[in-house]
N, C-alpha and C. Protein backbone atom coordinates (compact mmCIF):
# COMPACT_ATOMS: atom_id res chain seq x y z
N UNK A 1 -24.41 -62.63 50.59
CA UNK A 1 -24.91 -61.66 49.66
C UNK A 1 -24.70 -60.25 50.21
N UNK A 2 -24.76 -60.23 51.60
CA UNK A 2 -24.80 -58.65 52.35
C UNK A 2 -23.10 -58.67 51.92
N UNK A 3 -22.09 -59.14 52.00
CA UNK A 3 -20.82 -59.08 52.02
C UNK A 3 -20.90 -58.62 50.32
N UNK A 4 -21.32 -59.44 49.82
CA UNK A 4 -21.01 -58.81 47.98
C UNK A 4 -21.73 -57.56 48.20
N UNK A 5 -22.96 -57.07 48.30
CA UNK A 5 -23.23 -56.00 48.20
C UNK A 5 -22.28 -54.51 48.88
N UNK A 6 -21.49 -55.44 49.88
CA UNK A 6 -21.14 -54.18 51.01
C UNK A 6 -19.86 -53.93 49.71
N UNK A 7 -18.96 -54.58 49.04
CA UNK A 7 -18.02 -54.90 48.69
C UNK A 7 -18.00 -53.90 46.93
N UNK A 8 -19.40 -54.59 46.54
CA UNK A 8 -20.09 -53.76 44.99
C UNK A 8 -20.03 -51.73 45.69
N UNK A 9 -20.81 -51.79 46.84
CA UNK A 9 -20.83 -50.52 47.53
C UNK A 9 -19.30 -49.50 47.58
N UNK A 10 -18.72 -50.49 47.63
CA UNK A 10 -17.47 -49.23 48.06
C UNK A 10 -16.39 -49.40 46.95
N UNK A 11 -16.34 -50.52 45.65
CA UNK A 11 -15.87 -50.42 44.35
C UNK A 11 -16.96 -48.77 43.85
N UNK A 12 -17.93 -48.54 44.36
CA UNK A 12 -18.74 -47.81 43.24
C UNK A 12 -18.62 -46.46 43.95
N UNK A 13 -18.37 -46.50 45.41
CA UNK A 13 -17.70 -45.40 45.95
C UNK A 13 -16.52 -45.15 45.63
N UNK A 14 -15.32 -45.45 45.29
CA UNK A 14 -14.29 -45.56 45.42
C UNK A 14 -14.27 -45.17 43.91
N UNK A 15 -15.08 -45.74 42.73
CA UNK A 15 -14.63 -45.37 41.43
C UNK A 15 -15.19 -43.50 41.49
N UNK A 16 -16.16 -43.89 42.53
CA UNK A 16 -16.80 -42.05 42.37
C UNK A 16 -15.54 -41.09 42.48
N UNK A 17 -15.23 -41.64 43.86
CA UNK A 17 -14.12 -40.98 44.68
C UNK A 17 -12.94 -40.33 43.21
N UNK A 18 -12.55 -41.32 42.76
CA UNK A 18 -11.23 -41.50 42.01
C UNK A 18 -11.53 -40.84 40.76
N UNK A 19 -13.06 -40.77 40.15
CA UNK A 19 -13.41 -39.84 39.06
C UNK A 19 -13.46 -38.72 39.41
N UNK A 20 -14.14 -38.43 40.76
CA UNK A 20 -14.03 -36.67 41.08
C UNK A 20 -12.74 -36.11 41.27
N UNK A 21 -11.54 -37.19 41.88
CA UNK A 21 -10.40 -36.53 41.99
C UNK A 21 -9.62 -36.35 40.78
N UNK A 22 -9.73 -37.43 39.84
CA UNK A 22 -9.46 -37.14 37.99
C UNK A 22 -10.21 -35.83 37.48
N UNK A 23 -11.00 -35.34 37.90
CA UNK A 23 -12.64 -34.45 37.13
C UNK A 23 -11.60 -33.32 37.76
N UNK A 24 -11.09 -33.15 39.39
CA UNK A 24 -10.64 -32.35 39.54
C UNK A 24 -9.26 -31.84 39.31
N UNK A 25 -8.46 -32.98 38.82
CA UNK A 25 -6.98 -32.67 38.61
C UNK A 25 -7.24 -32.19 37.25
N UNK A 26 -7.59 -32.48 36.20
CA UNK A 26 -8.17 -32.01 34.86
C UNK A 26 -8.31 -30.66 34.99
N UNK A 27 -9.78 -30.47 35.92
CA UNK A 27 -10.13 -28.84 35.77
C UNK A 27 -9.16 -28.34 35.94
N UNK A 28 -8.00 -28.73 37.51
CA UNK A 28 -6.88 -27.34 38.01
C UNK A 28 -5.62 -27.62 37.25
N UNK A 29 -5.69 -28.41 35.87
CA UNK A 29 -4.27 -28.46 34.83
C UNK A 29 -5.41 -27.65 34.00
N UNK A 30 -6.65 -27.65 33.60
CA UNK A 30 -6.27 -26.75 32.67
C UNK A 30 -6.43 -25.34 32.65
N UNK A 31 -7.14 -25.42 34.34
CA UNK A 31 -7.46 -23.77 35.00
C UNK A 31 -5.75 -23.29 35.16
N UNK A 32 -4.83 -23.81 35.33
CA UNK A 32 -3.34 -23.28 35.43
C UNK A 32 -2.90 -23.15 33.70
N UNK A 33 -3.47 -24.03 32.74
CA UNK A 33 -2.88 -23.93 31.45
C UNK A 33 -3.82 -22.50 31.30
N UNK A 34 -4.93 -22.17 31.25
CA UNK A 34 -5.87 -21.24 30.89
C UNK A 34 -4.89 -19.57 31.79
N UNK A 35 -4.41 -19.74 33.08
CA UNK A 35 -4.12 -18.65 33.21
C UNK A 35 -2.51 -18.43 32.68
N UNK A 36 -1.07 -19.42 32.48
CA UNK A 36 -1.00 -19.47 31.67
C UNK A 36 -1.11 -18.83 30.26
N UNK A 37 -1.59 -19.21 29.46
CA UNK A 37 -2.05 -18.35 28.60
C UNK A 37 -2.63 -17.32 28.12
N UNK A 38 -3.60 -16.71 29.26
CA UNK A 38 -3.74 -15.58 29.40
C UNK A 38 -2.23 -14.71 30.22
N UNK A 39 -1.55 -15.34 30.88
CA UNK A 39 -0.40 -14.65 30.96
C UNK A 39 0.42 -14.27 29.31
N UNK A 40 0.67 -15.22 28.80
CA UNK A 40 1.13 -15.09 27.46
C UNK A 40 0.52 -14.40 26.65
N UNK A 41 -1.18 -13.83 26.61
CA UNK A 41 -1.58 -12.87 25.87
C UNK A 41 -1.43 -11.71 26.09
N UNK A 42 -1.38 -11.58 27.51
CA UNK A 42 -0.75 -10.16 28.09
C UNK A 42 0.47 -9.46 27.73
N UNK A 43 1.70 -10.52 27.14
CA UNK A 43 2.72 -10.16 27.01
C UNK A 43 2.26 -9.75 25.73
N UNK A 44 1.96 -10.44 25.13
CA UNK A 44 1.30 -10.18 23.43
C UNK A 44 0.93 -8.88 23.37
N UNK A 45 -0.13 -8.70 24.04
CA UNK A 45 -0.50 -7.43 23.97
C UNK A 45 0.16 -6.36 23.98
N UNK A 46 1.24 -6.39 25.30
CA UNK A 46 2.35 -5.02 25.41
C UNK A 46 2.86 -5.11 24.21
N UNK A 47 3.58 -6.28 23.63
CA UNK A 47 4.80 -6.13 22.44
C UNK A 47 3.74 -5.32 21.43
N UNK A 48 2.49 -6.21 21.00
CA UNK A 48 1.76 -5.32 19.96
C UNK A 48 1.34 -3.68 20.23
N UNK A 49 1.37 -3.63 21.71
CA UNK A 49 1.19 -2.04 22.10
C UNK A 49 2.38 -0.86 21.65
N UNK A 50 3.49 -1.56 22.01
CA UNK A 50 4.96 -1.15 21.77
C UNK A 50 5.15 -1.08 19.89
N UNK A 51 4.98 -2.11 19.49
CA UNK A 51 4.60 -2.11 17.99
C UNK A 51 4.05 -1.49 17.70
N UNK A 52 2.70 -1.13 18.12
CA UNK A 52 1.91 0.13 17.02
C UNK A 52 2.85 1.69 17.87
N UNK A 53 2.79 1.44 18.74
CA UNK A 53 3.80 2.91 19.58
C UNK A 53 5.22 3.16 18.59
N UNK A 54 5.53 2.38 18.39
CA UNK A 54 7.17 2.49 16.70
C UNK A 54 6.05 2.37 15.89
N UNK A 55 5.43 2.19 15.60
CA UNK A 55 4.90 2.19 14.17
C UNK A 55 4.38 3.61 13.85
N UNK A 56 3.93 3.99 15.02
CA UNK A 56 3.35 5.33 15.03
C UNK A 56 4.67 6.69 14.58
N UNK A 57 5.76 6.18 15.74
CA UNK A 57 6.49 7.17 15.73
C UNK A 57 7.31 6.97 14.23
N UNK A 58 7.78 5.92 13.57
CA UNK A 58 7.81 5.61 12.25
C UNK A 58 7.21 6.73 10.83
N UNK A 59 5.95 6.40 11.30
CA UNK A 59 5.47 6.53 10.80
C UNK A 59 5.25 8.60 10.29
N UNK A 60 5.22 9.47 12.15
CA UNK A 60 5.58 10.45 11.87
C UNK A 60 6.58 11.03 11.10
N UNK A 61 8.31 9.82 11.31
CA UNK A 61 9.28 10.36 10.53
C UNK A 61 9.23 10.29 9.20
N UNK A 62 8.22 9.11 8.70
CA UNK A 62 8.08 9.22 7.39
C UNK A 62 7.59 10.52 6.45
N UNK A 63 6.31 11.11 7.54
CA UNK A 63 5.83 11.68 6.60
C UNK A 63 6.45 13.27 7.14
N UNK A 64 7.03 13.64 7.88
CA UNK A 64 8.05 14.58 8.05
C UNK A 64 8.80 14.58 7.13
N UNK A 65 9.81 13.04 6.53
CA UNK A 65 10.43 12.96 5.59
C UNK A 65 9.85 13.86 4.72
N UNK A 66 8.74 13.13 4.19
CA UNK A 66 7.85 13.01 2.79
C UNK A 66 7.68 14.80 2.83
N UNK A 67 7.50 15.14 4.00
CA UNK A 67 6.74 16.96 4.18
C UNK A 67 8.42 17.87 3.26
N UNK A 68 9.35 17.26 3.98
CA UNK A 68 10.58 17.55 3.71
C UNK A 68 10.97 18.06 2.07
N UNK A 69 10.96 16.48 1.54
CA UNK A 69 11.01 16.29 0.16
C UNK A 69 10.15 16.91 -0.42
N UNK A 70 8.84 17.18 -0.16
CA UNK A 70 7.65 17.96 -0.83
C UNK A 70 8.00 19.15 -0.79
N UNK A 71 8.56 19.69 0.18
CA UNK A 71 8.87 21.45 0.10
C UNK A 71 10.20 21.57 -0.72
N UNK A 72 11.09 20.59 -0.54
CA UNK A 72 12.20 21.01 -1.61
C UNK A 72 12.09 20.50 -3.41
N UNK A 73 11.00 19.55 -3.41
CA UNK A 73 10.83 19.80 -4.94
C UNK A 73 9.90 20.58 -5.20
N UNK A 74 8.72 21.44 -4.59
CA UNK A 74 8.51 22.26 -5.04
C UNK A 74 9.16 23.53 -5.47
N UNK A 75 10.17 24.06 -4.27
CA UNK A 75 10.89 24.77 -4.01
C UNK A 75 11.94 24.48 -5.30
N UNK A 76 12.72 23.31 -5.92
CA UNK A 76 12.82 23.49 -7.33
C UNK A 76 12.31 23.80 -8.37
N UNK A 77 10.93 23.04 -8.08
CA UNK A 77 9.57 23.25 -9.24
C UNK A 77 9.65 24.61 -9.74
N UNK A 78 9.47 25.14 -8.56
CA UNK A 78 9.59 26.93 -8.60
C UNK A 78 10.89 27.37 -9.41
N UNK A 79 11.98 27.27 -8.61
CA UNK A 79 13.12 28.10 -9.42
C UNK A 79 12.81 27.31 -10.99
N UNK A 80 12.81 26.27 -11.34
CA UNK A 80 12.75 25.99 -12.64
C UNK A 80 11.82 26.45 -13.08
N UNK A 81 10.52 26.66 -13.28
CA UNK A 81 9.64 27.58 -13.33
C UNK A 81 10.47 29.18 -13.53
N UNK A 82 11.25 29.38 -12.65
CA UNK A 82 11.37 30.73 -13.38
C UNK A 82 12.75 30.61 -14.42
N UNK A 83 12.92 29.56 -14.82
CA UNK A 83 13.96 29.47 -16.16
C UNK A 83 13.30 28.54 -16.76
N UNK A 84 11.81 28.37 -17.28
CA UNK A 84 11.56 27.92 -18.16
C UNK A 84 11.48 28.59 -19.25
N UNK A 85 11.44 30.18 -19.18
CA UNK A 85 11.23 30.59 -20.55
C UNK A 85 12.12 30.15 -21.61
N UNK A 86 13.44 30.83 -20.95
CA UNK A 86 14.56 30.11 -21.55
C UNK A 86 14.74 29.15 -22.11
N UNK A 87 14.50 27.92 -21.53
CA UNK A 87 14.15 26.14 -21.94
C UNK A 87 13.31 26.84 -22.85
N UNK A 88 12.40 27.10 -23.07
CA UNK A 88 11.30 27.04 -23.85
C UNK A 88 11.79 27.37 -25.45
N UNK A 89 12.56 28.53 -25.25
CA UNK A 89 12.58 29.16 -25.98
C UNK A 89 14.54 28.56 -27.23
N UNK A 90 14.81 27.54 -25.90
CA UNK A 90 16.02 26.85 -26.98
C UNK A 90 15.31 25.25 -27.26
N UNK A 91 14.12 25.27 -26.93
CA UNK A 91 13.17 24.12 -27.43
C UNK A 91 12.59 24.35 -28.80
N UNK A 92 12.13 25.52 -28.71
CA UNK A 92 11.39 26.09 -30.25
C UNK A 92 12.52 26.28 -31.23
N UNK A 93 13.29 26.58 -30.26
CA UNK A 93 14.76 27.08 -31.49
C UNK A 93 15.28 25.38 -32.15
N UNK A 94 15.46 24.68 -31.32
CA UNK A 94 15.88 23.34 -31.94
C UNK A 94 14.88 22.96 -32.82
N UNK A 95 13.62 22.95 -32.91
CA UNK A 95 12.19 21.93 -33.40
C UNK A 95 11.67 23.38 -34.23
N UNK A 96 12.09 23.55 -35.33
CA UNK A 96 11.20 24.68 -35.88
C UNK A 96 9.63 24.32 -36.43
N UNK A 97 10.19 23.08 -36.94
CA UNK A 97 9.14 22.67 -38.03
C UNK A 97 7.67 21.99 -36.44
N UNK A 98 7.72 22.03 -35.55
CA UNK A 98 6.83 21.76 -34.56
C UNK A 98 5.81 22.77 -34.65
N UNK A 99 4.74 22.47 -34.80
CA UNK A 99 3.44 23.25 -34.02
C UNK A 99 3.18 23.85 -32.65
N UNK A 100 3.35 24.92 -32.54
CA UNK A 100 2.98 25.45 -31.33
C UNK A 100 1.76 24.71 -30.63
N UNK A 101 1.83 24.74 -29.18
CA UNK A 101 0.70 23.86 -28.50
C UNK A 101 -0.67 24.22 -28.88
N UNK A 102 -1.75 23.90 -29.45
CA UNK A 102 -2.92 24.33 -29.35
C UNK A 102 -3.49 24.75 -28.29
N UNK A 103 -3.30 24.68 -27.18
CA UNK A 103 -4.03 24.42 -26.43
C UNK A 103 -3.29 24.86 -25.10
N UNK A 104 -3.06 25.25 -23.88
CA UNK A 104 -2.34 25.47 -22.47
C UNK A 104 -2.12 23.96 -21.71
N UNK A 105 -1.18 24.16 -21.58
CA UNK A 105 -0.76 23.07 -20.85
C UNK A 105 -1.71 22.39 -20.05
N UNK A 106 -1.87 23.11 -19.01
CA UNK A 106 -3.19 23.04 -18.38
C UNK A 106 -4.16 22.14 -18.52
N UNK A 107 -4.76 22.97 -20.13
CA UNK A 107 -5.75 22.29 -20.51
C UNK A 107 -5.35 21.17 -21.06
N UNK A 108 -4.14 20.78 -21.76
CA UNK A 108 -3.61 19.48 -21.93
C UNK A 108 -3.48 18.33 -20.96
N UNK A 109 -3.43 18.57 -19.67
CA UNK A 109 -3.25 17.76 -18.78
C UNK A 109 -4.77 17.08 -17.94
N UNK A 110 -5.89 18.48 -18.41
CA UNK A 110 -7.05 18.08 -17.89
C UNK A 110 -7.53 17.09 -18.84
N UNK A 111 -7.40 17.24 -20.15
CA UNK A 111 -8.10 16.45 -21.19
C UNK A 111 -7.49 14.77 -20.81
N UNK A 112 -8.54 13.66 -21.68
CA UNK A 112 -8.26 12.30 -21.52
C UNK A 112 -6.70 12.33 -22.41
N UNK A 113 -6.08 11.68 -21.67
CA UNK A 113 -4.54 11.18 -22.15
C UNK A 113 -4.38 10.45 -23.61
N UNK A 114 -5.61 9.55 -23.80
CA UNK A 114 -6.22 9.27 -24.58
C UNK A 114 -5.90 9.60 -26.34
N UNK A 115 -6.28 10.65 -25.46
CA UNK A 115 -7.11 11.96 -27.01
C UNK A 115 -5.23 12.78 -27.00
N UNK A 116 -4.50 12.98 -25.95
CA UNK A 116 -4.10 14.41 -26.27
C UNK A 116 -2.40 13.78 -26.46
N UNK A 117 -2.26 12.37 -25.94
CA UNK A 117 -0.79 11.85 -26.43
C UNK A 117 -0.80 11.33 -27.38
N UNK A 118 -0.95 11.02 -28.38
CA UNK A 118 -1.36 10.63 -29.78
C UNK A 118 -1.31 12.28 -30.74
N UNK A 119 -1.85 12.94 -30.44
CA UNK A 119 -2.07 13.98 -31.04
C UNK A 119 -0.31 14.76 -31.29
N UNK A 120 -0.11 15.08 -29.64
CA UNK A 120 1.54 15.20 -29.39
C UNK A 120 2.41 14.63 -29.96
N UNK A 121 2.15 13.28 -29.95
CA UNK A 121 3.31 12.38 -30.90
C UNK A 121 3.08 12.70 -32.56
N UNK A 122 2.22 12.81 -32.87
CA UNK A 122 1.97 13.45 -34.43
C UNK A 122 2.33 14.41 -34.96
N UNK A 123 2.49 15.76 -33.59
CA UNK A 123 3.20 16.86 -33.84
C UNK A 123 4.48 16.93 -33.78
N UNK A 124 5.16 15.53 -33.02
CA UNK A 124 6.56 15.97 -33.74
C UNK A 124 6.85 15.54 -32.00
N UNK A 125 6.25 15.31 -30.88
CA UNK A 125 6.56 15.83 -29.66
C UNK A 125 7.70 14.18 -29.40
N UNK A 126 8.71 14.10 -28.45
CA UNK A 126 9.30 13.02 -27.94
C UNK A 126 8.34 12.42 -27.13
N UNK A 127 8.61 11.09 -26.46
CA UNK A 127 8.08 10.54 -25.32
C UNK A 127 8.56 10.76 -23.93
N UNK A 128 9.57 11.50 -24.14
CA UNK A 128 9.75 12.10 -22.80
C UNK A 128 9.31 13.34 -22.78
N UNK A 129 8.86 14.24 -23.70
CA UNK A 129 8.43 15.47 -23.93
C UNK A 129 6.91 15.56 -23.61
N UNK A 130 6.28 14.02 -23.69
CA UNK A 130 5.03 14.09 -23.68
C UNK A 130 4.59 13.60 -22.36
N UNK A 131 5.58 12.91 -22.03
CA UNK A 131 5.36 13.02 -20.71
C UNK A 131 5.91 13.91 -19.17
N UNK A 132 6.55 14.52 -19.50
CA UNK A 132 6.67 15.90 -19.03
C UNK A 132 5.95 17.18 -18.96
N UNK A 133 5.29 16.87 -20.30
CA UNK A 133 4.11 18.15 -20.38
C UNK A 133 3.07 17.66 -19.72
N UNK A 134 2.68 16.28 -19.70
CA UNK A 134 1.60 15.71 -18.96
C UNK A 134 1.37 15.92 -17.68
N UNK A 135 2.55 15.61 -17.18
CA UNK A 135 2.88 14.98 -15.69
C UNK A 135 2.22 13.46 -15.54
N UNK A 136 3.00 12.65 -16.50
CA UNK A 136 2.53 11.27 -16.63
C UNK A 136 4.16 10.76 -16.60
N UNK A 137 3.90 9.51 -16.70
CA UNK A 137 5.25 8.44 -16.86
C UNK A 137 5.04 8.12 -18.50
N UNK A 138 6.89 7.94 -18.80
CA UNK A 138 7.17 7.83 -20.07
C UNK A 138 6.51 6.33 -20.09
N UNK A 139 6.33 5.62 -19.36
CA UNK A 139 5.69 3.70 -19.65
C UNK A 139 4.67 4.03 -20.27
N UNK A 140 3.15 5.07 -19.23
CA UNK A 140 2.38 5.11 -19.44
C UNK A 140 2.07 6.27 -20.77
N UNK A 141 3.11 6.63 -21.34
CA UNK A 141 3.03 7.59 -22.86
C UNK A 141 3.03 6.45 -23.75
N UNK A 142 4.11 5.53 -23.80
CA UNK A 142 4.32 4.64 -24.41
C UNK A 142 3.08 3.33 -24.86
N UNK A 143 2.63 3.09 -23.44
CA UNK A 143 1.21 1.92 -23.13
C UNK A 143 -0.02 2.74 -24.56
N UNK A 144 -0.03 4.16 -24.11
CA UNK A 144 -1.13 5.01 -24.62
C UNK A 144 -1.05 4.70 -26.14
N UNK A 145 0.28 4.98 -26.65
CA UNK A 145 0.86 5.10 -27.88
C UNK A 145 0.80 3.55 -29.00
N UNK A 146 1.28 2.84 -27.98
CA UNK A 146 0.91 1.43 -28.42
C UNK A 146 -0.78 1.08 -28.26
N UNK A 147 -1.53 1.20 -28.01
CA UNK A 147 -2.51 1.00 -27.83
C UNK A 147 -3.39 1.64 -28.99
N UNK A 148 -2.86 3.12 -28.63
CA UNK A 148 -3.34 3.47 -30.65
C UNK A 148 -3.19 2.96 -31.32
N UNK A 149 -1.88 2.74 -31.65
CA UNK A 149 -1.13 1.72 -32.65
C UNK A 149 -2.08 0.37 -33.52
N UNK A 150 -2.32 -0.79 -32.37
CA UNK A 150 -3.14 -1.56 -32.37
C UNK A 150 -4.79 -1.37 -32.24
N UNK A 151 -5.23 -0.03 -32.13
CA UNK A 151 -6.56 -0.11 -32.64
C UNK A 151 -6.39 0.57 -33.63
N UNK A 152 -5.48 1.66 -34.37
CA UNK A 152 -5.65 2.02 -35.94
C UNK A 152 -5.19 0.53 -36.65
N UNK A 153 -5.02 -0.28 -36.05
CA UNK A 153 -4.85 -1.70 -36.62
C UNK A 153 -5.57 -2.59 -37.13
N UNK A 154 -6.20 -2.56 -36.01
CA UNK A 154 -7.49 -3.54 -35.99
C UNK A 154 -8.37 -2.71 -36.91
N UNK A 155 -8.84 -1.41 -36.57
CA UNK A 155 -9.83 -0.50 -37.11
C UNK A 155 -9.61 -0.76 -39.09
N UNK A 156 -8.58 -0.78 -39.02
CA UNK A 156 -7.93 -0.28 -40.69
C UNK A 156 -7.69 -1.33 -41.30
């Protein structure tokens, strides 16, 4: 019986033994996978550092672009501005039978779109005319226009 016991004794040592050295090959595969991967986030990190660093500088040329383009269509805005009378005045000459604007441009553009492209189109105005005086898109003259359309529809 002392022989089985001595024998049970060192199976139960021996499984200890062989679990702590499993317990420990485990921890140092996945303490090497863990650094590892923190190596690989590091790289991550630079590329995404480098990425927002072009994104940034990107991003200045864009709006340099954009600064660019903004000063030269104003800078048209302007000269056309000073030959609109002209336009204006071989506009009235073509369209006699048109109504002069009620109202300043201005104040046409502050009012709801609503109310004041509908009105334009009644006077005779184009859809590109009305949206030029707006500073709207000919879609959105058109959307406006149809939309009247179908509630003097429904309404009537």
């Amino acid at each position: 019986m002392f022989w089985f016991l001595m024998i049970v004794a060192l199976i139960l040592m021996a499984t200890a033994v062989f679990s702590i050295y499993n317990r420990q090959k485990v921890v140092d595969e996945f303490t090497a996978e863990m650094k590892a991967l923190l190596q690989e986030a590091e790289l991550v990190k630079k590329d995404f550092e480098a990425i927002m660093e072009n994104a940034v500088l990107v991003t200045d040329d864009m709006l340099k672009s954009l600064d660019e383009r903004l000063q030269e269509m104003e800078r048209l805005a302007s000269s056309q501005n000073n030959h609109q009378p002209a336009r204006n005045r071989l506009r009235s000459a073509e369209r006699p039978n048109r109504k002069a604007l009620p109202f300043s441009i201005e104040d046409l553009r502050r009012a709801h779109p609503s109310i004041v492209v509908p009105r334009l189109w009644n006077e005779g105005y184009s859809i590109p005319e009305i949206a030029e005086l707006l500073n709207r898109g000919q879609g959105e003259v058109r959307l406006i226009l149809d939309l009247q359309k179908k509630r003097e529809i429904s309404s009537g």
